[in-house]
N, C-alpha and C. Protein backbone atom coordinates (compact mmCIF):
# COMPACT_ATOMS: atom_id res chain seq x y z
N UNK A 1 17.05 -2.57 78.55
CA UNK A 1 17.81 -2.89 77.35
C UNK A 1 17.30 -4.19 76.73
N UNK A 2 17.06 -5.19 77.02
CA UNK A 2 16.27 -6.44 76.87
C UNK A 2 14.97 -6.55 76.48
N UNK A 3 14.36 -5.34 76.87
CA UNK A 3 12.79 -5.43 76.76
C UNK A 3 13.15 -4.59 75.30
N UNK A 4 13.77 -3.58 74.94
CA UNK A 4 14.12 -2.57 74.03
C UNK A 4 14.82 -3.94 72.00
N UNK A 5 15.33 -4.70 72.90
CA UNK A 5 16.17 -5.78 72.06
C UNK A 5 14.57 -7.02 71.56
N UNK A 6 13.43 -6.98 73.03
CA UNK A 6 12.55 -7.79 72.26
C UNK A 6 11.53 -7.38 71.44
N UNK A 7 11.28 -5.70 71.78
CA UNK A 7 10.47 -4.97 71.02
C UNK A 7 10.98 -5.01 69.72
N UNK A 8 12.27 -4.97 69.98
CA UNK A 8 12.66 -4.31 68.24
C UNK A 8 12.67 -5.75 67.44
N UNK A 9 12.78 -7.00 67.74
CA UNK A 9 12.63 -8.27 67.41
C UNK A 9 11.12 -7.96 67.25
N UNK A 10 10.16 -7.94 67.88
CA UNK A 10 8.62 -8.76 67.32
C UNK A 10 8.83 -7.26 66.19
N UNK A 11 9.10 -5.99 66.25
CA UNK A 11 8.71 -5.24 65.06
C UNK A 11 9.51 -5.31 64.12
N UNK A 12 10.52 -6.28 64.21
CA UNK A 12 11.03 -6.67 62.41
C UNK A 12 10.42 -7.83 62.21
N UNK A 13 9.96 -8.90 63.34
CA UNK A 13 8.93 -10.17 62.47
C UNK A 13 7.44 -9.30 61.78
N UNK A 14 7.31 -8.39 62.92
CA UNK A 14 5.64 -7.92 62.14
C UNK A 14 5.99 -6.97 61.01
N UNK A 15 6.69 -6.82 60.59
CA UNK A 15 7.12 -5.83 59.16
C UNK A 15 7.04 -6.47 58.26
N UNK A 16 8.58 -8.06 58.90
CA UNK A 16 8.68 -8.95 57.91
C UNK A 16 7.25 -9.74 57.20
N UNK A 17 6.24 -10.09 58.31
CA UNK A 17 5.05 -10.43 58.20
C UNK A 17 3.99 -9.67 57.00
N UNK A 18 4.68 -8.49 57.82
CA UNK A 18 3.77 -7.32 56.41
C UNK A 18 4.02 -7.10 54.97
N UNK A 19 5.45 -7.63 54.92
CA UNK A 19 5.76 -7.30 53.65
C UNK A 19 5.56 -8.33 53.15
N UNK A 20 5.43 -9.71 53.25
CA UNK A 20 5.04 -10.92 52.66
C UNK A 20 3.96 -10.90 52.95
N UNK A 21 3.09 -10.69 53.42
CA UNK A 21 1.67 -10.35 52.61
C UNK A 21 0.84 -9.38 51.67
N UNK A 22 1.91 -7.96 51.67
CA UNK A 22 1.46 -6.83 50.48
C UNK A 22 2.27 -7.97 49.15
N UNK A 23 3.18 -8.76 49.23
CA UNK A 23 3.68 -9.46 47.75
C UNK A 23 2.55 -10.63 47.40
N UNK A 24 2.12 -11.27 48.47
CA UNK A 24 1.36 -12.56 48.39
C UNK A 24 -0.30 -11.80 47.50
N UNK A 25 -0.28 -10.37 48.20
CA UNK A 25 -2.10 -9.58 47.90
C UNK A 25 -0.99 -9.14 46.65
N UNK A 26 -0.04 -8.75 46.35
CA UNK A 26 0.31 -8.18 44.87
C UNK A 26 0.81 -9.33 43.52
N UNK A 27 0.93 -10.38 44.19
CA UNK A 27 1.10 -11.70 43.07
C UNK A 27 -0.53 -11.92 42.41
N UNK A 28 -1.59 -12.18 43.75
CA UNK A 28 -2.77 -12.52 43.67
C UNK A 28 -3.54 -11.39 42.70
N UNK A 29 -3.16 -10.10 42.72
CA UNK A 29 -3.92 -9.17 41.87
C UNK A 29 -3.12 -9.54 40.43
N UNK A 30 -1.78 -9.91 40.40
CA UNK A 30 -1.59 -9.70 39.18
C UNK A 30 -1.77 -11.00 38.12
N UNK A 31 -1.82 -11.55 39.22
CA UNK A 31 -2.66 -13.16 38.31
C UNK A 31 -4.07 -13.01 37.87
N UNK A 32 -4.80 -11.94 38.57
CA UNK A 32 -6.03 -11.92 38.42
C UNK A 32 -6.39 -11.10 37.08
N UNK A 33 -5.19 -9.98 36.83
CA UNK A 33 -5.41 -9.40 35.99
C UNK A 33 -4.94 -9.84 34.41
N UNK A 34 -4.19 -11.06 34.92
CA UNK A 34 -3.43 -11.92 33.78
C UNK A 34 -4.56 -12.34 33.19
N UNK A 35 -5.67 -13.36 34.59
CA UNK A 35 -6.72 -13.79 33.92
C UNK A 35 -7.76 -13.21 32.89
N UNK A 36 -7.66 -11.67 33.04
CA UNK A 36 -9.07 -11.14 32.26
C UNK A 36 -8.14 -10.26 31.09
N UNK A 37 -7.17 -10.50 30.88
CA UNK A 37 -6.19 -10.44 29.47
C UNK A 37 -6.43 -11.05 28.56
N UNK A 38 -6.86 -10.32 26.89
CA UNK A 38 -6.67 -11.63 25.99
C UNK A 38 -5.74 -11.13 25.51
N UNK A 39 -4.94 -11.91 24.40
CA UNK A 39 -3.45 -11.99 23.87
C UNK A 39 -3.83 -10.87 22.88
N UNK A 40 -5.27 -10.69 22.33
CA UNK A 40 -4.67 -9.26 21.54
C UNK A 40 -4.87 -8.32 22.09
N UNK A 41 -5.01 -8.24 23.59
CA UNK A 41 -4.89 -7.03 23.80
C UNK A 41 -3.56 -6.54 24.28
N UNK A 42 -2.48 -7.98 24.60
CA UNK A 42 -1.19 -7.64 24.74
C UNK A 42 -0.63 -7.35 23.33
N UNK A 43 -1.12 -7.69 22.24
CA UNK A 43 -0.70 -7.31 20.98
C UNK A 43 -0.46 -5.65 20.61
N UNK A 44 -1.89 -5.27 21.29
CA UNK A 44 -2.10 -3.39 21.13
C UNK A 44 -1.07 -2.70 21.95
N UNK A 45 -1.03 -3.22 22.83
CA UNK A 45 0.02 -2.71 23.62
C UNK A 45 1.34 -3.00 23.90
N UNK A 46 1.66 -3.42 22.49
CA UNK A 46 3.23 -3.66 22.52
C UNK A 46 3.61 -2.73 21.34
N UNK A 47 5.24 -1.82 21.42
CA UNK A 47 5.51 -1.29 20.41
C UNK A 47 5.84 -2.00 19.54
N UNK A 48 6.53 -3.21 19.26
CA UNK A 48 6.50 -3.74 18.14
C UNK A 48 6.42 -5.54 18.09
N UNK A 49 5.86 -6.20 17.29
CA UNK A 49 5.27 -7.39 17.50
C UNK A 49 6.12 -8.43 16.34
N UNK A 50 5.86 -9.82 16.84
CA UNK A 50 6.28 -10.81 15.73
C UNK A 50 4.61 -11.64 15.82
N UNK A 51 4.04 -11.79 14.44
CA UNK A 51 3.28 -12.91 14.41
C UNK A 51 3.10 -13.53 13.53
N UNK A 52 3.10 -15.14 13.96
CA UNK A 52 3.57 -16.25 12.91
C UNK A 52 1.85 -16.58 12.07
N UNK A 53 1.80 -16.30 10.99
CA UNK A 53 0.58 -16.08 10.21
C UNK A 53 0.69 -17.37 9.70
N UNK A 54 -0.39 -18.58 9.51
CA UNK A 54 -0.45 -19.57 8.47
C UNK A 54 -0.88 -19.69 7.05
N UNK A 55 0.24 -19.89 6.06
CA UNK A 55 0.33 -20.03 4.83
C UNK A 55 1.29 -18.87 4.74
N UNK A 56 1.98 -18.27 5.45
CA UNK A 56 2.05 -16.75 5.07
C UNK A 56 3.96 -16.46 5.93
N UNK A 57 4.27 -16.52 7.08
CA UNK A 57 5.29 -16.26 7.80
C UNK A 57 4.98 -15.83 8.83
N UNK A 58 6.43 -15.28 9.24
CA UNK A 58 6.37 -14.30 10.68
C UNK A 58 6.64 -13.07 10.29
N UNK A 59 5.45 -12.26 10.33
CA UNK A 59 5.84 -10.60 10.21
C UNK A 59 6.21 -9.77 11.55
N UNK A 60 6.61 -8.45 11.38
CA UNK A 60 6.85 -7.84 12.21
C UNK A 60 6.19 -6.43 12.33
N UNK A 61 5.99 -5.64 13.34
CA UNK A 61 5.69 -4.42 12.91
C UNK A 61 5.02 -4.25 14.16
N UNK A 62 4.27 -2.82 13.93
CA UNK A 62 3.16 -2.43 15.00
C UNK A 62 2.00 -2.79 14.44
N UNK A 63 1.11 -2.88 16.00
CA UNK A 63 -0.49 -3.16 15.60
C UNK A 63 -0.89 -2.39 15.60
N UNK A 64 -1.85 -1.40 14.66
CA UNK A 64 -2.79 -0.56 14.88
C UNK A 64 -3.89 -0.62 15.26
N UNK A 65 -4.67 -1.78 15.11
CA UNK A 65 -5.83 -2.51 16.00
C UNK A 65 -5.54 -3.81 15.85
N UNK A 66 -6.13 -4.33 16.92
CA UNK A 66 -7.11 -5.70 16.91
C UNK A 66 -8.21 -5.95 17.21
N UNK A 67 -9.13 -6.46 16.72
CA UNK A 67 -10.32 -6.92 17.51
C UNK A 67 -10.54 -8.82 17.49
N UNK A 68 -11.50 -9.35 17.58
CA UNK A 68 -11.91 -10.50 17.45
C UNK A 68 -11.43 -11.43 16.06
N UNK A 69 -12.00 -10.11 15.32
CA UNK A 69 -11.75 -10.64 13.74
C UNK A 69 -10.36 -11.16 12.96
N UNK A 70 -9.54 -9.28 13.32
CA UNK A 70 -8.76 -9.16 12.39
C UNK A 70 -7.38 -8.22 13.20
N UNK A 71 -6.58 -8.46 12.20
CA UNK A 71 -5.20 -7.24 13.13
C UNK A 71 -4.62 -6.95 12.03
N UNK A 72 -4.57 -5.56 12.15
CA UNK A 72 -3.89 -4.20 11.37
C UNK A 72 -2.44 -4.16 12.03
N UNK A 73 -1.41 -4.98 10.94
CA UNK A 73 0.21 -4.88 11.34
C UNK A 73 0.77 -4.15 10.16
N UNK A 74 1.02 -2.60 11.19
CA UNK A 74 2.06 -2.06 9.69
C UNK A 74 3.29 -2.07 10.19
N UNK A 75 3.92 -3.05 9.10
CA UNK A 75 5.13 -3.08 8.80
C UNK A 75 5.85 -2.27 8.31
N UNK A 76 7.15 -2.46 7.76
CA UNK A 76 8.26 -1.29 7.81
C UNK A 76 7.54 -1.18 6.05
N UNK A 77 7.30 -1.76 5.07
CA UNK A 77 6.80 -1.47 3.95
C UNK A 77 5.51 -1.74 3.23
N UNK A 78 4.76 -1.98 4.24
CA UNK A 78 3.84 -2.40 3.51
C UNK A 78 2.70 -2.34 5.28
N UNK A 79 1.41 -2.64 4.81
CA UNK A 79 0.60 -3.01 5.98
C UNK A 79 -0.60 -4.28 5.56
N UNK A 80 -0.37 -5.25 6.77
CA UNK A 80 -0.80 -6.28 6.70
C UNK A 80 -2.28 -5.96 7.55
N UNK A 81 -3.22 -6.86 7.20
CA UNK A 81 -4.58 -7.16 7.66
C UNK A 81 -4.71 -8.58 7.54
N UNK A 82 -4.80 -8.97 9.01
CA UNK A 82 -4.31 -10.95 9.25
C UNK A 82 -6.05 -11.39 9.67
N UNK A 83 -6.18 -12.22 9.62
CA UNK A 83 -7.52 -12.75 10.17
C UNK A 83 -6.96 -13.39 11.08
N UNK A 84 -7.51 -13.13 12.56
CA UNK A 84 -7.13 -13.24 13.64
C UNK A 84 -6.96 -15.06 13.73
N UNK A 85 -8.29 -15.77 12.83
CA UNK A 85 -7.62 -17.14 13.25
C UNK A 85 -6.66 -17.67 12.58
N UNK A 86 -6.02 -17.10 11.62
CA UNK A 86 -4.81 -17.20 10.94
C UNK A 86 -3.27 -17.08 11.50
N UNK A 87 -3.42 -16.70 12.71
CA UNK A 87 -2.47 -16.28 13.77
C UNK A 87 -1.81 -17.68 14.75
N UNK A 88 -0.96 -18.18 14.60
CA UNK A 88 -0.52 -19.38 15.16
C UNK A 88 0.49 -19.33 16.41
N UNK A 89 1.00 -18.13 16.51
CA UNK A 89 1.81 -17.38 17.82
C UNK A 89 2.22 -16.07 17.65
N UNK A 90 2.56 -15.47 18.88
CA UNK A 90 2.64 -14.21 18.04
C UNK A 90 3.49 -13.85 19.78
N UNK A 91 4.76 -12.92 19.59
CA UNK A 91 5.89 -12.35 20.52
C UNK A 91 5.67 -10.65 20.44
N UNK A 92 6.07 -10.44 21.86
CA UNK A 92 5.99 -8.57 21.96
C UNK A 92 5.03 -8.33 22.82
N UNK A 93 3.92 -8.81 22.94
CA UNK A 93 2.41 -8.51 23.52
C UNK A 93 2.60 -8.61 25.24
N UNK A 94 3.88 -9.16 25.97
CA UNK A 94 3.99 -8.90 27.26
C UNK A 94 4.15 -7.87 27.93
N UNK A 95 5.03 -7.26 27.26
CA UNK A 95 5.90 -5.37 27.89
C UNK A 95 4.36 -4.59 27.83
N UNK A 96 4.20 -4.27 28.51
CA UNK A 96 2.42 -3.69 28.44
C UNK A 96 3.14 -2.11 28.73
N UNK A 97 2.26 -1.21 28.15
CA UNK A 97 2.53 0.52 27.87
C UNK A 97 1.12 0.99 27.85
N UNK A 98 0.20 -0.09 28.74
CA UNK A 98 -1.02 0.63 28.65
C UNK A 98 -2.23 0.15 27.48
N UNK A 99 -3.21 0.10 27.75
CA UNK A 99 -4.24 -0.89 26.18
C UNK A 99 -4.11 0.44 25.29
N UNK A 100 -4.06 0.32 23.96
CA UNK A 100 -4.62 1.33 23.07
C UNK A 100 -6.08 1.80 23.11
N UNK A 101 -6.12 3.38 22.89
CA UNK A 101 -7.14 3.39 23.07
C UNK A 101 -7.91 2.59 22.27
N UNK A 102 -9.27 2.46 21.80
CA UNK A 102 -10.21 1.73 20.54
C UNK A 102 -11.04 2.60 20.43
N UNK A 103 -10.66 2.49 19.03
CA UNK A 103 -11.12 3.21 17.84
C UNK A 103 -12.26 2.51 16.94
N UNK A 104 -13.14 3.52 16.57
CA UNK A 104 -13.90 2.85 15.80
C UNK A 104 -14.01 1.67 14.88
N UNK A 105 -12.79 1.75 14.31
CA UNK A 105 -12.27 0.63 13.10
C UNK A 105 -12.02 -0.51 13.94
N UNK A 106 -11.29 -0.09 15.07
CA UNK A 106 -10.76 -1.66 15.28
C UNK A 106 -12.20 -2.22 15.93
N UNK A 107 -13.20 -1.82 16.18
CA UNK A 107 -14.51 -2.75 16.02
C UNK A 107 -15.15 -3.61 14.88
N UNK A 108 -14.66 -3.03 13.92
CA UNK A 108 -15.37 -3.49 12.64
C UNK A 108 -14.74 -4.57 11.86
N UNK A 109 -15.17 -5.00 10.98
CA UNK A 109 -14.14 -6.37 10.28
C UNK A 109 -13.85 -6.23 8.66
N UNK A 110 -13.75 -7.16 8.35
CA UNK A 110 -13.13 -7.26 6.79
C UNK A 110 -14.20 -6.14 5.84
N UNK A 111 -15.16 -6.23 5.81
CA UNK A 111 -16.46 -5.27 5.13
C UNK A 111 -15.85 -3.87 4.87
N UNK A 112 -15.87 -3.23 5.80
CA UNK A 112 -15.39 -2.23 6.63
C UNK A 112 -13.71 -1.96 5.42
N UNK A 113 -12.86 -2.72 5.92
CA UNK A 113 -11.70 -2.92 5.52
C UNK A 113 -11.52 -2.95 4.07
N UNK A 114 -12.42 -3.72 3.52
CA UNK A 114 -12.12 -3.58 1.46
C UNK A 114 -13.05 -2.65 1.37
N UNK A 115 -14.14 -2.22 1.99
CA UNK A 115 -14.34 -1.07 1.23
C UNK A 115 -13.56 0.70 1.14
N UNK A 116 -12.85 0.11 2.10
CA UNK A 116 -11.81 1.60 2.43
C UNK A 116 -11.08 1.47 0.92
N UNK A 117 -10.21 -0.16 0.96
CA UNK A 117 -9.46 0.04 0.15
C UNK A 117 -10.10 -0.33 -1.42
N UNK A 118 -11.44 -0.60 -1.51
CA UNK A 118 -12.00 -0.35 -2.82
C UNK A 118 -11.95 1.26 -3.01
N UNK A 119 -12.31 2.12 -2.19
CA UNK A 119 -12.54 3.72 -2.24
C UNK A 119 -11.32 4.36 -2.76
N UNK A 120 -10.21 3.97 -2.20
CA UNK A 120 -8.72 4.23 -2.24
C UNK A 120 -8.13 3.77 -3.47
N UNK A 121 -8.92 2.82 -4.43
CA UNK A 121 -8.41 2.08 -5.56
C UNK A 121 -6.90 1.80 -4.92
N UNK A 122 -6.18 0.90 -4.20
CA UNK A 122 -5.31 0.34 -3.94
C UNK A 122 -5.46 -0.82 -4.52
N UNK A 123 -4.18 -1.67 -5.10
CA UNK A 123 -3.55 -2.41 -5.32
C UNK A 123 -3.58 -3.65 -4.25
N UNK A 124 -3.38 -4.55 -4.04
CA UNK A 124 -3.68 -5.41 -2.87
C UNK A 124 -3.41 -6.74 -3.37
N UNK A 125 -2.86 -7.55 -2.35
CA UNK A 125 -2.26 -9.11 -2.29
C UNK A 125 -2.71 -9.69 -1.35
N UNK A 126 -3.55 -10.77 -1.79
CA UNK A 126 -4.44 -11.51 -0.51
C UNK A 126 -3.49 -12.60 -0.23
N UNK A 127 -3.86 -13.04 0.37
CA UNK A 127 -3.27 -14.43 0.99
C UNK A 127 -4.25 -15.39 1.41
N UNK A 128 -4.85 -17.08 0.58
CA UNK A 128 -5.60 -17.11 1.21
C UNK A 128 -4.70 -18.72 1.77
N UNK A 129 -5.95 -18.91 2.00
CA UNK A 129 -5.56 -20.83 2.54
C UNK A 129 -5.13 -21.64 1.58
N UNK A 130 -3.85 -22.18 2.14
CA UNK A 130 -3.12 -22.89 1.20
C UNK A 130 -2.12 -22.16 0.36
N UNK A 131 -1.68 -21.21 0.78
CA UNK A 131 -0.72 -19.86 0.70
C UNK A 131 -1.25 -19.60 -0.83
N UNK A 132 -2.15 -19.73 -0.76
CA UNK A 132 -2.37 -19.32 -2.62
C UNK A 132 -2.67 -17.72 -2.72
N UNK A 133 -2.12 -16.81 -3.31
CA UNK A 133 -2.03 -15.46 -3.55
C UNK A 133 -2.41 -15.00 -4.94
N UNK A 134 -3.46 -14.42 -4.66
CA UNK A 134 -4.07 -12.96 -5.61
C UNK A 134 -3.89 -11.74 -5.30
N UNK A 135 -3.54 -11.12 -7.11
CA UNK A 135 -2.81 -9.69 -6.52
C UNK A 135 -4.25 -8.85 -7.38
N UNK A 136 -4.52 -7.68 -6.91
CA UNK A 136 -5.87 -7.04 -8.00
C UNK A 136 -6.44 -6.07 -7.16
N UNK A 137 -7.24 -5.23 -7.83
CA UNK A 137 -7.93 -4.34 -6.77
C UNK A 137 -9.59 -4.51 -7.01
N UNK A 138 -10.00 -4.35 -5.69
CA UNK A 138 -11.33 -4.15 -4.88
C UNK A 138 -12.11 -3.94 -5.86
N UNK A 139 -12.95 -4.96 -6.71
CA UNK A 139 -14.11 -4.48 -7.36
C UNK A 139 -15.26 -4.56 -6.53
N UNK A 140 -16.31 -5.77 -5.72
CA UNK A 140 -17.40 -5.59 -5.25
C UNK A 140 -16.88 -6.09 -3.97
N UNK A 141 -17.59 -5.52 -2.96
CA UNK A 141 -17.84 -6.20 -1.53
C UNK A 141 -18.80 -6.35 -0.57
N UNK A 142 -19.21 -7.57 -1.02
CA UNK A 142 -20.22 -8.54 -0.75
C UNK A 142 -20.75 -9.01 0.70
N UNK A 143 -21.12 -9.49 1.79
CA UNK A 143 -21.65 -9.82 2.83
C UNK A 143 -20.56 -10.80 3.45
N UNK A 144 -20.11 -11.67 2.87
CA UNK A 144 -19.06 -12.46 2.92
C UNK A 144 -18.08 -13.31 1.85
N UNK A 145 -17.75 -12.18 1.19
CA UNK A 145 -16.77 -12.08 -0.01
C UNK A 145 -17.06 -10.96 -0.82
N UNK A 146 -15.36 -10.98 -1.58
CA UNK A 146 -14.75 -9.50 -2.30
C UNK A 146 -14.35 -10.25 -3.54
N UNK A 147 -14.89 -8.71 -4.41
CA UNK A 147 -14.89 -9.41 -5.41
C UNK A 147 -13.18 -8.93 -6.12
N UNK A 148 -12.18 -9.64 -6.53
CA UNK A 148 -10.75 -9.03 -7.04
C UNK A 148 -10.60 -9.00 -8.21
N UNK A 149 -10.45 -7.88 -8.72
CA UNK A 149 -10.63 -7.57 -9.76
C UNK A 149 -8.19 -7.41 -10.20
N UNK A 150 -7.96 -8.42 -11.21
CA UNK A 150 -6.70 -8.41 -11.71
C UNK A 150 -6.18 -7.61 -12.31
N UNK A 151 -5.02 -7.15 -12.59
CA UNK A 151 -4.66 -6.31 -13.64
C UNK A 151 -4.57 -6.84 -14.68
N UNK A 152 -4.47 -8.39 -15.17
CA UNK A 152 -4.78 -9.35 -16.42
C UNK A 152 -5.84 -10.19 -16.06
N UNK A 153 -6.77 -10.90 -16.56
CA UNK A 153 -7.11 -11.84 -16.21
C UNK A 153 -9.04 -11.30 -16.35
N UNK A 154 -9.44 -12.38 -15.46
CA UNK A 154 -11.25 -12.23 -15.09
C UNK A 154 -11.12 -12.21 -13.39
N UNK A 155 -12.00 -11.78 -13.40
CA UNK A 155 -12.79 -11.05 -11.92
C UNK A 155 -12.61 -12.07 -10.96
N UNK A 156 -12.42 -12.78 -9.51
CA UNK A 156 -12.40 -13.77 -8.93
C UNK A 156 -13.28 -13.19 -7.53
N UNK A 157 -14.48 -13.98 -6.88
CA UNK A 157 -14.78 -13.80 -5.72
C UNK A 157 -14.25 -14.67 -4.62
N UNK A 158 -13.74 -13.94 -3.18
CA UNK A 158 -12.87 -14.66 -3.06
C UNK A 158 -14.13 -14.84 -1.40
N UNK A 159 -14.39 -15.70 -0.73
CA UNK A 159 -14.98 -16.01 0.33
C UNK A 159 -14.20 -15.26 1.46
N UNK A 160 -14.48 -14.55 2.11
CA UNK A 160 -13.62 -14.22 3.58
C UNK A 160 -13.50 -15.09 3.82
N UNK A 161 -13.80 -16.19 4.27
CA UNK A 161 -13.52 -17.55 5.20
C UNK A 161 -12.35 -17.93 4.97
N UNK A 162 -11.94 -17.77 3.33
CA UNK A 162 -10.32 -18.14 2.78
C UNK A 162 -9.37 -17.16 2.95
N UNK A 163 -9.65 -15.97 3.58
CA UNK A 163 -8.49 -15.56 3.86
C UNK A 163 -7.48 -15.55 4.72
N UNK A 164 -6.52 -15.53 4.76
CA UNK A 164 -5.16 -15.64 5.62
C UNK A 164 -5.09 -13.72 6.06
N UNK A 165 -4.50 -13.17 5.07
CA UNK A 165 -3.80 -11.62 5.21
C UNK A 165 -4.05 -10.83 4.34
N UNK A 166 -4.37 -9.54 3.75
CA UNK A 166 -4.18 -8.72 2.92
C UNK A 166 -3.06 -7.64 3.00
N UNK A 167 -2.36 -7.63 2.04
CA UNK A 167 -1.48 -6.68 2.08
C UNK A 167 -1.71 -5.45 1.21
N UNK A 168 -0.94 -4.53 2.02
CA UNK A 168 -0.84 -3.06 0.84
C UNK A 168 0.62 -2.62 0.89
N UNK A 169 1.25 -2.34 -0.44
CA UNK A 169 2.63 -2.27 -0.02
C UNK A 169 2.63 -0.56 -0.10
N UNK A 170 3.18 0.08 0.50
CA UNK A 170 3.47 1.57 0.46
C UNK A 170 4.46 2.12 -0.30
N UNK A 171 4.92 1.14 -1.22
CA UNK A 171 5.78 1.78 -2.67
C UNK A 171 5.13 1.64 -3.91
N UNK A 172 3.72 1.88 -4.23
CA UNK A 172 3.42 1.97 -5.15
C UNK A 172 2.08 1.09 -5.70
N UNK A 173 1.92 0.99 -6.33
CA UNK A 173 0.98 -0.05 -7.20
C UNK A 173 1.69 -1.18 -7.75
N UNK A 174 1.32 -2.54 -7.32
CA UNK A 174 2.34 -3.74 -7.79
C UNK A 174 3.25 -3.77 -6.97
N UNK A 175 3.58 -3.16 -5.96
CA UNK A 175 4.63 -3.78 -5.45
C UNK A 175 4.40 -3.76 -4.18
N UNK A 176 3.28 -4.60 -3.86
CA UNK A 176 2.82 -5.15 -2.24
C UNK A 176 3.90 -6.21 -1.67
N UNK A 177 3.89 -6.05 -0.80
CA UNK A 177 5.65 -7.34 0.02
C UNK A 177 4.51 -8.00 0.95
N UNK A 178 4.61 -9.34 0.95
CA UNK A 178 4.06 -10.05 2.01
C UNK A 178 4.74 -10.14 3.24
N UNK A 179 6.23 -10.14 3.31
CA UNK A 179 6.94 -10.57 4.10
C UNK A 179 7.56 -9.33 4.90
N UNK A 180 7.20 -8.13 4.78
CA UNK A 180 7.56 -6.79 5.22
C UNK A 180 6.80 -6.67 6.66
């Protein structure tokens, strides 16, 4: 009975032993995997996101891509295209559901991006540095700048380097929402 009382003692220390080391090897993997995380890829894989854009606010919505460059947030009315260094914090990107797959687009950058919406003749509201906003559609696109063409006015080329966000609002022509 004694020998039965010390067996069963060392096999709850060696269990106890075992199970604090599968948590100690399961903390250590998941730090490891924290490490080779970047934040937009917790962005892709969140259903819905907040990110605080400079010159611009905090939008909300889903990401449809990110890459290096840029992030595709469609919002409830409109869809935003942020330049990734325009991004000052951004909430949602923890709850992980898996990376999105990647898609061709989300490799590519702004080029890529106005010429869709030159093709599309969309309407469009830039945002650049210094919250200064032009509204016009896609006349030329250049190597590193687009050329915006107003619904009044003369032609403006605008440098990618100055941009903050582009918006497209999904009610129409003229009525792009920054804040959607």
């Amino acid at each position: 009975m004694r020998w039965e009382r010390l067996f069963g003692e060392l096999e709850g220390h060696a269990e106890h032993a075992h199970l604090e080391e599968r948590d100690a090897l399961v903390a250590d993997l998941r730090e490891g995997e924290w490490a080779t995380r970047s934040w937009l890829d917790g962005l892709q894989a969140a259903e819905e996101v907040e990110v605080d854009v400079r010159d611009v606010g905090v939008l909300t919505g889903r990401v449809q891509f990110a890459n290096s460059v840029l992030i595709h947030l469609v919002g409830a009315t409109a869809d935003h295209v942020i330049a990734v260094d325009a991004v000052r914090w951004a909430r949602g990107g923890t709850r992980s559901r898996g990376l999105a797959p990647e898609s061709v687009a989300s490799r590519l950058g702004w080029g890529h991006i106005f010429r869709e919406l030159q093709a599309e003749a969309d309407f469009v509201r830039m945002t650049l540095v210094d919250a200064l906003v032009l509204e016009g559609r896609i006349g030329v696109v250049g190597q590193d700048f687009v050329r915006l063409s107003p619904a009044s006015g003369r032609e403006r080329d605008v440098p990618v380097r100055a941009l903050r966000m582009v918006t497209v609002g999904r009610d129409g022509p003229g009525k792009s929402t920054a804040g959607a």
